[in-house]
C-alpha atoms as a PDB file:
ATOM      1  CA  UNK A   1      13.582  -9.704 -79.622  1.00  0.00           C
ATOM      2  CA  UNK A   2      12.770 -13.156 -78.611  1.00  0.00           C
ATOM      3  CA  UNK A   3      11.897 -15.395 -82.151  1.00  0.00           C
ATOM      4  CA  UNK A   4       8.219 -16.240 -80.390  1.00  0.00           C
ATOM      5  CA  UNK A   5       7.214 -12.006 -80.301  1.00  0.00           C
ATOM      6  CA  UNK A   6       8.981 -11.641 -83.575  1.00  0.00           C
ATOM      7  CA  UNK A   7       6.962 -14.368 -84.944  1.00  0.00           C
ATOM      8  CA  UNK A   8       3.638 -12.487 -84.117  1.00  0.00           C
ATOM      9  CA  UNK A   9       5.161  -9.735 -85.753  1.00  0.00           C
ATOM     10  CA  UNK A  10       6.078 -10.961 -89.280  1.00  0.00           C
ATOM     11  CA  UNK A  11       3.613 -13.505 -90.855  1.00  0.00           C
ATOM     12  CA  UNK A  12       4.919 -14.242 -93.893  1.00  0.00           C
ATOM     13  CA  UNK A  13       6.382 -13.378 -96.855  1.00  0.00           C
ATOM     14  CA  UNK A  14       4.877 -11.430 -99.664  1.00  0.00           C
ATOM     15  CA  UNK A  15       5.765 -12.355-103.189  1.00  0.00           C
ATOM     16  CA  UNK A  16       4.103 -10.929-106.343  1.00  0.00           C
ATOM     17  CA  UNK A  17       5.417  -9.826-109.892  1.00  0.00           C
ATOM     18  CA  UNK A  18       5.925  -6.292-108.664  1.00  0.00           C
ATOM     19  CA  UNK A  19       7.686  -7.481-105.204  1.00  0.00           C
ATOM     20  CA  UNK A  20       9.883 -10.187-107.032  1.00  0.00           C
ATOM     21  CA  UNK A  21      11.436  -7.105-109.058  1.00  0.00           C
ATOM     22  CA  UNK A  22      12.377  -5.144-105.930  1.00  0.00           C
ATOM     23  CA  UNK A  23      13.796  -8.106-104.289  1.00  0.00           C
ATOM     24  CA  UNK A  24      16.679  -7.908-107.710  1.00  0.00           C
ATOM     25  CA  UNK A  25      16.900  -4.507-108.314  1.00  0.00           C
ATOM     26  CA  UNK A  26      16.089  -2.828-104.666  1.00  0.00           C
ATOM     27  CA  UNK A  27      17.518  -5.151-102.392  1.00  0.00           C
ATOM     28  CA  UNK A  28      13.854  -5.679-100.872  1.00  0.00           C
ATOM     29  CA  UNK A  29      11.880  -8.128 -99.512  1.00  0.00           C
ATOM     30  CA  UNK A  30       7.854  -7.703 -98.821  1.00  0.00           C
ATOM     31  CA  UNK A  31       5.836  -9.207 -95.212  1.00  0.00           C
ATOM     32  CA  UNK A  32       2.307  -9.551 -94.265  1.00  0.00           C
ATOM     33  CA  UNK A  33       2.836  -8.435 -90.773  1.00  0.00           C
ATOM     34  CA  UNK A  34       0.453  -7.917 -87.873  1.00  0.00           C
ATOM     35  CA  UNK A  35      -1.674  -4.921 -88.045  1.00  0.00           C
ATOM     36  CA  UNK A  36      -0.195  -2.830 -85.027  1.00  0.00           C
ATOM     37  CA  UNK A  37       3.381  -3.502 -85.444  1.00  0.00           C
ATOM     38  CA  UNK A  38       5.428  -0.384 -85.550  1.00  0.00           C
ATOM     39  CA  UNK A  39       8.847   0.028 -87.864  1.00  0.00           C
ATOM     40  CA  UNK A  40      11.225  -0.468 -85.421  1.00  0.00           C
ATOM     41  CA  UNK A  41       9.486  -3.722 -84.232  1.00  0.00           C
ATOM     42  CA  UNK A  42       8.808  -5.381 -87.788  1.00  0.00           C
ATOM     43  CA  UNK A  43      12.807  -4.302 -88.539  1.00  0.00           C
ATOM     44  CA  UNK A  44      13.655  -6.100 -85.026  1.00  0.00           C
ATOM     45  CA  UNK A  45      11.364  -9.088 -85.868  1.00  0.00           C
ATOM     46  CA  UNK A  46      13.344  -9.261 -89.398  1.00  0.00           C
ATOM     47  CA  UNK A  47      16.826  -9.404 -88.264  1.00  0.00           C
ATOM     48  CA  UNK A  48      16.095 -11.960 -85.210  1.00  0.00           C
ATOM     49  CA  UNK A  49      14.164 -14.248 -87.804  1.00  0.00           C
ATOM     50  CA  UNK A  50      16.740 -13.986 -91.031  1.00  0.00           C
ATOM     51  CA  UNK A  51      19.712 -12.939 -89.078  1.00  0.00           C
ATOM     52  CA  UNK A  52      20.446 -10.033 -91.543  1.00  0.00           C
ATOM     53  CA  UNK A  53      20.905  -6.341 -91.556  1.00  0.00           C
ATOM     54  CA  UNK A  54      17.618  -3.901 -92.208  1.00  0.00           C
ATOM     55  CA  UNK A  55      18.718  -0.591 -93.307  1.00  0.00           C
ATOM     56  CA  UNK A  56      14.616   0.392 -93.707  1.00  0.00           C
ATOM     57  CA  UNK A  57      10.960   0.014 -93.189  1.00  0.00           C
ATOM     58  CA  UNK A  58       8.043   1.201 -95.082  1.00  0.00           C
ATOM     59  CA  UNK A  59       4.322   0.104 -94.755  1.00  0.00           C
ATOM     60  CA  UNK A  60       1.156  -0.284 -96.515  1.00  0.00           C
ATOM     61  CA  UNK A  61      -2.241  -0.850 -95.201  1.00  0.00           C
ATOM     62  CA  UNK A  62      -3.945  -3.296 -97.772  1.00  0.00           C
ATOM     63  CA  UNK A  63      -6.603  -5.152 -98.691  1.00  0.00           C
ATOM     64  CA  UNK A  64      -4.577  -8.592 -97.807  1.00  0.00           C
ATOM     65  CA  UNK A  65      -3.448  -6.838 -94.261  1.00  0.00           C
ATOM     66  CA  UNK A  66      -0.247  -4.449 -93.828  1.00  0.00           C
ATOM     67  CA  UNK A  67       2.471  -5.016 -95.917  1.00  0.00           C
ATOM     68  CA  UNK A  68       5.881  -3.906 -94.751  1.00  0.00           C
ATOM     69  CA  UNK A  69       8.659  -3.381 -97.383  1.00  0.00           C
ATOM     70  CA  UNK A  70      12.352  -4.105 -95.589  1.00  0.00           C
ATOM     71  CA  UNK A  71      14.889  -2.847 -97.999  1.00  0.00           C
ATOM     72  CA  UNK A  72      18.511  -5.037 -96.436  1.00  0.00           C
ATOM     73  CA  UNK A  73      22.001  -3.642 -95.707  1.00  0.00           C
ATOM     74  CA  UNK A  74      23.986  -4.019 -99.181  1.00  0.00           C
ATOM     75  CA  UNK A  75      26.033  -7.007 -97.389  1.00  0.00           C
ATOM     76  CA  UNK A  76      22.808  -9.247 -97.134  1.00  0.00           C
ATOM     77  CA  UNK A  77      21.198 -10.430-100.303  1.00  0.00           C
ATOM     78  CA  UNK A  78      17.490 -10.341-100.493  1.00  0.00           C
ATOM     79  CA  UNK A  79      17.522 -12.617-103.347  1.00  0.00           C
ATOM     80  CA  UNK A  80      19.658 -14.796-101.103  1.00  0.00           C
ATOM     81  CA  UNK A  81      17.102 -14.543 -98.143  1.00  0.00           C
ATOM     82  CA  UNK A  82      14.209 -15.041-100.505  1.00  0.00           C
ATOM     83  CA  UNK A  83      16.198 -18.595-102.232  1.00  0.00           C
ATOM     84  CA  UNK A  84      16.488 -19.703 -98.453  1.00  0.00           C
ATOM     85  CA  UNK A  85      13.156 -18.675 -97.765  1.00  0.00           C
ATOM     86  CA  UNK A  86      11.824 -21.118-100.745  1.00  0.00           C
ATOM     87  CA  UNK A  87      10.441 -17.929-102.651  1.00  0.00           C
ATOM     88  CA  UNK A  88      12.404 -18.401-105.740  1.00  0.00           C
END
């Protein structure tokens, strides 16, 4: 995926007390993404933007948009993503 599309796709990162927690103890990170993007395209969008491993995708329709939850392969660090990211 080219980074302009996957840019569409993800629009930023998510952080509240609840999503902090899952980034240490779930290996997860949360994204406001666009409202039609499917699994497979936020998890393509995620690894061309952070060059890591997703291992899975679930979403939420929300109030502040739709919220996808990207749980990493065990050999990337969310916490590591989310300290480059400028989240923590």
């Amino acid at each position: 995926m080219r980074l302009e599309d996957a840019q569409k796709v993800v629009k930023r990162p998510y952080v509240t007390e609840r999503t902090f927690d899952q980034i240490e103890k779930e290996n997860k990170l949360c994204f406001i993404v666009d409202d039609r993007a499917t699994k497979e395209q936020i998890k393509r969008a995620v690894e061309a933007l952070y060059e890591v491993k997703v291992m899975s995708v679930n979403t939420a329709r929300t109030i502040k948009g739709k919220k996808a939850f990207v749980r990493l392969d065990p050999k990337n660090s969310a916490a590591e993503l989310a300290s480059r990211l400028g989240l923590v």
